[in-house]
C-alpha atoms as a PDB file:
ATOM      1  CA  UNK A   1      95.518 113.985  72.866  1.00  0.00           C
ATOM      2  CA  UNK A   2      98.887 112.937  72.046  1.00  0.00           C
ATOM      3  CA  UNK A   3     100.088 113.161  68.590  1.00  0.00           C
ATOM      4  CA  UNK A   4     103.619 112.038  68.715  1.00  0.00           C
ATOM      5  CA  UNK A   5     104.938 108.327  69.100  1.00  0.00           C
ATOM      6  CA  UNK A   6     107.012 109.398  71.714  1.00  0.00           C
ATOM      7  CA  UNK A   7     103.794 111.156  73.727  1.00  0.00           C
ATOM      8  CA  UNK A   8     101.690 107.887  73.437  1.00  0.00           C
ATOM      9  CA  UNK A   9     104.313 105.426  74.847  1.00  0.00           C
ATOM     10  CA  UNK A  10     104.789 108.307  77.889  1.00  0.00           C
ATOM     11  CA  UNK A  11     101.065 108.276  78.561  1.00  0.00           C
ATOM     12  CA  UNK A  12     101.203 104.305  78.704  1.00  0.00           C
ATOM     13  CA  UNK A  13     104.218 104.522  81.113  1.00  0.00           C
ATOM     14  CA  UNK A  14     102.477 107.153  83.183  1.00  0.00           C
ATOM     15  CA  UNK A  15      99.946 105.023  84.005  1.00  0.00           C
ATOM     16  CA  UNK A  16     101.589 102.052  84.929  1.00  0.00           C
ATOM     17  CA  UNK A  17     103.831 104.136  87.236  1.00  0.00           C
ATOM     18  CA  UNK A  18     100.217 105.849  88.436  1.00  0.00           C
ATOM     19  CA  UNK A  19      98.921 102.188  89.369  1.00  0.00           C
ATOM     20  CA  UNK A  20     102.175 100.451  90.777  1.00  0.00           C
ATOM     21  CA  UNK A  21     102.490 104.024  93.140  1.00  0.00           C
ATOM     22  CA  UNK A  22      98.648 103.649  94.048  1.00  0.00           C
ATOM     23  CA  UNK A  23      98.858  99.921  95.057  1.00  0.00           C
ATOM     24  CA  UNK A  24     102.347 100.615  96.877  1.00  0.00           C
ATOM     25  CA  UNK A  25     100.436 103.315  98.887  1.00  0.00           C
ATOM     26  CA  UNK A  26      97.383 101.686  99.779  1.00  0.00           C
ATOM     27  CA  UNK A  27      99.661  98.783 100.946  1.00  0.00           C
ATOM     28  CA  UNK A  28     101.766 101.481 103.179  1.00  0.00           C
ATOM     29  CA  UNK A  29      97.830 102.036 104.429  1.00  0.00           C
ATOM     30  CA  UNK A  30      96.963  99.421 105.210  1.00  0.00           C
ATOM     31  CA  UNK A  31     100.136  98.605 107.231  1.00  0.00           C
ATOM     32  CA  UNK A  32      99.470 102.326 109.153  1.00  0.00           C
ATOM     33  CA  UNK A  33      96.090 101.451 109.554  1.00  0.00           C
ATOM     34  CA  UNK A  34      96.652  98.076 111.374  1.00  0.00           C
ATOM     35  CA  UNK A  35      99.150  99.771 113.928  1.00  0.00           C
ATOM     36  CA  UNK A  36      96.935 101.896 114.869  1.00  0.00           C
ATOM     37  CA  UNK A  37      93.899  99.701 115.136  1.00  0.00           C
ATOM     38  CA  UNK A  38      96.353  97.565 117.856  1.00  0.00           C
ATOM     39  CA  UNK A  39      97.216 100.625 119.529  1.00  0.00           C
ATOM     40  CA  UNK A  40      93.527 101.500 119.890  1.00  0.00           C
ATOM     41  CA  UNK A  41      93.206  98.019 121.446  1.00  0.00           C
ATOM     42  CA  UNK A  42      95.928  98.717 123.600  1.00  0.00           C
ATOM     43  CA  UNK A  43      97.709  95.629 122.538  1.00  0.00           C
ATOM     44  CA  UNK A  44     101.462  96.324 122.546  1.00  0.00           C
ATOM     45  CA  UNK A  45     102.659  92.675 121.599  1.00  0.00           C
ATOM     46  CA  UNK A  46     100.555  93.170 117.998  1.00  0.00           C
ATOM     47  CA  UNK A  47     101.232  96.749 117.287  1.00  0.00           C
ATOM     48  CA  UNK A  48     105.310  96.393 117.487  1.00  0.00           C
ATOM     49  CA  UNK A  49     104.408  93.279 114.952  1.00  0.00           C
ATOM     50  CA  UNK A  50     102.473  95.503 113.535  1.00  0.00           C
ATOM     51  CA  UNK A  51     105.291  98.681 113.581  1.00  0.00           C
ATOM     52  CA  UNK A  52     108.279  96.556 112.115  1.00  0.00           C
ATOM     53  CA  UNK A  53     105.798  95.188 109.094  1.00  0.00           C
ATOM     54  CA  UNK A  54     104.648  99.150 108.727  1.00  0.00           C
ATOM     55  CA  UNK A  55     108.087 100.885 108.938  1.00  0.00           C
ATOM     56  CA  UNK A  56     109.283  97.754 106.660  1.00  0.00           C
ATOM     57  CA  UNK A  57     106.521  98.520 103.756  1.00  0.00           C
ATOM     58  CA  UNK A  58     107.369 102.582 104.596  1.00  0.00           C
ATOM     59  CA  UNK A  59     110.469 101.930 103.634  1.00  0.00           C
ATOM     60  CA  UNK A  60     110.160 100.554 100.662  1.00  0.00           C
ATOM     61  CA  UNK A  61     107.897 102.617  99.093  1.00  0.00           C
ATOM     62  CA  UNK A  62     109.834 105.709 100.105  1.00  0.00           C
ATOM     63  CA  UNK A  63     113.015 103.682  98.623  1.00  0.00           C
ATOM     64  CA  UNK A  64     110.962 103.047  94.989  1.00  0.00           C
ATOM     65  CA  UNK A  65     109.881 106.784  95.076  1.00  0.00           C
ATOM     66  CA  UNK A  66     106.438 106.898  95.927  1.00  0.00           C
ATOM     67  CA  UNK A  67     106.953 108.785  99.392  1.00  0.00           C
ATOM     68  CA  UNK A  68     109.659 111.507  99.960  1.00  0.00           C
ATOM     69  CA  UNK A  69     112.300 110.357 102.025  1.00  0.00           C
ATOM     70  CA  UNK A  70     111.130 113.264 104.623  1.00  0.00           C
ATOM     71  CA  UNK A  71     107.604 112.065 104.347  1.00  0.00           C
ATOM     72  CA  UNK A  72     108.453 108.522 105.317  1.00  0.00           C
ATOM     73  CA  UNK A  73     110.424 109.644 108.342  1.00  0.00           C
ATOM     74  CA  UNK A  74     107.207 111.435 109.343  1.00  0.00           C
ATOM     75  CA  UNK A  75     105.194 108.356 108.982  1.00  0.00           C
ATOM     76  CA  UNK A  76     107.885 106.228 110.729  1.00  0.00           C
ATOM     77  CA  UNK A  77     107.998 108.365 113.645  1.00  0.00           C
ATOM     78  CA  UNK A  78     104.252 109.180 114.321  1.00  0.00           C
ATOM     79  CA  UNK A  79     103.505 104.940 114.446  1.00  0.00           C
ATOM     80  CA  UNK A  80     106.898 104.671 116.827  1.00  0.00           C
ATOM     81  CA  UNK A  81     105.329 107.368 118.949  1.00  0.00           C
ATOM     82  CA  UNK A  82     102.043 105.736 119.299  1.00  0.00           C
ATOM     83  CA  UNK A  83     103.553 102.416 119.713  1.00  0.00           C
ATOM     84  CA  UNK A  84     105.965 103.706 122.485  1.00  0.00           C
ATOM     85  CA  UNK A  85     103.273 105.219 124.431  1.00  0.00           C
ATOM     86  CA  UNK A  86     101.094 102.243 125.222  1.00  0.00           C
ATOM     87  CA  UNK A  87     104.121 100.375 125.674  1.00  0.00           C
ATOM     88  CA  UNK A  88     105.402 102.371 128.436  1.00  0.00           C
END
């Protein structure tokens, strides 16, 4: 347990940080998951709505920290390749 001032107001910050990064991820989820559910119904027009919203919410969180900068390219580019090959 913490015994210093200091250590008690880091443990507080922690875990706001530690709930703000879990609701930005399951948001960045959720956005994944919903591409891929339209490319599973083969529906192009509602995964590339789907795509822009996803690579929009990747973005951000890999902008605010949560996701590496690498990590979010990943993402990014696994969705575009799904998305590209119904489309085509």
């Amino acid at each position: 347990m913490a015994n210093t001032k200091s250590a008690k107001k880091r443990i507080k910050v922690i875990a706001k940080k530690t709930l703000r990064n879990r609701i930005i991820k399951s948001r960045t989820k959720t956005a994944m998951r919903r591409v891929v559910e339209a490319v599973g119904a083969q529906d192009a027009q509602a995964a590339r709505v789907a795509l822009v919203n996803a690579v929009r919410t990747i973005d951000k969180a890999a902008s605010g920290g949560v996701y590496h900068k690498n990590n979010a390219a990943r993402k990014k580019s696994k969705l575009t390749r799904m998305v590209n090959a119904i489309s085509a």
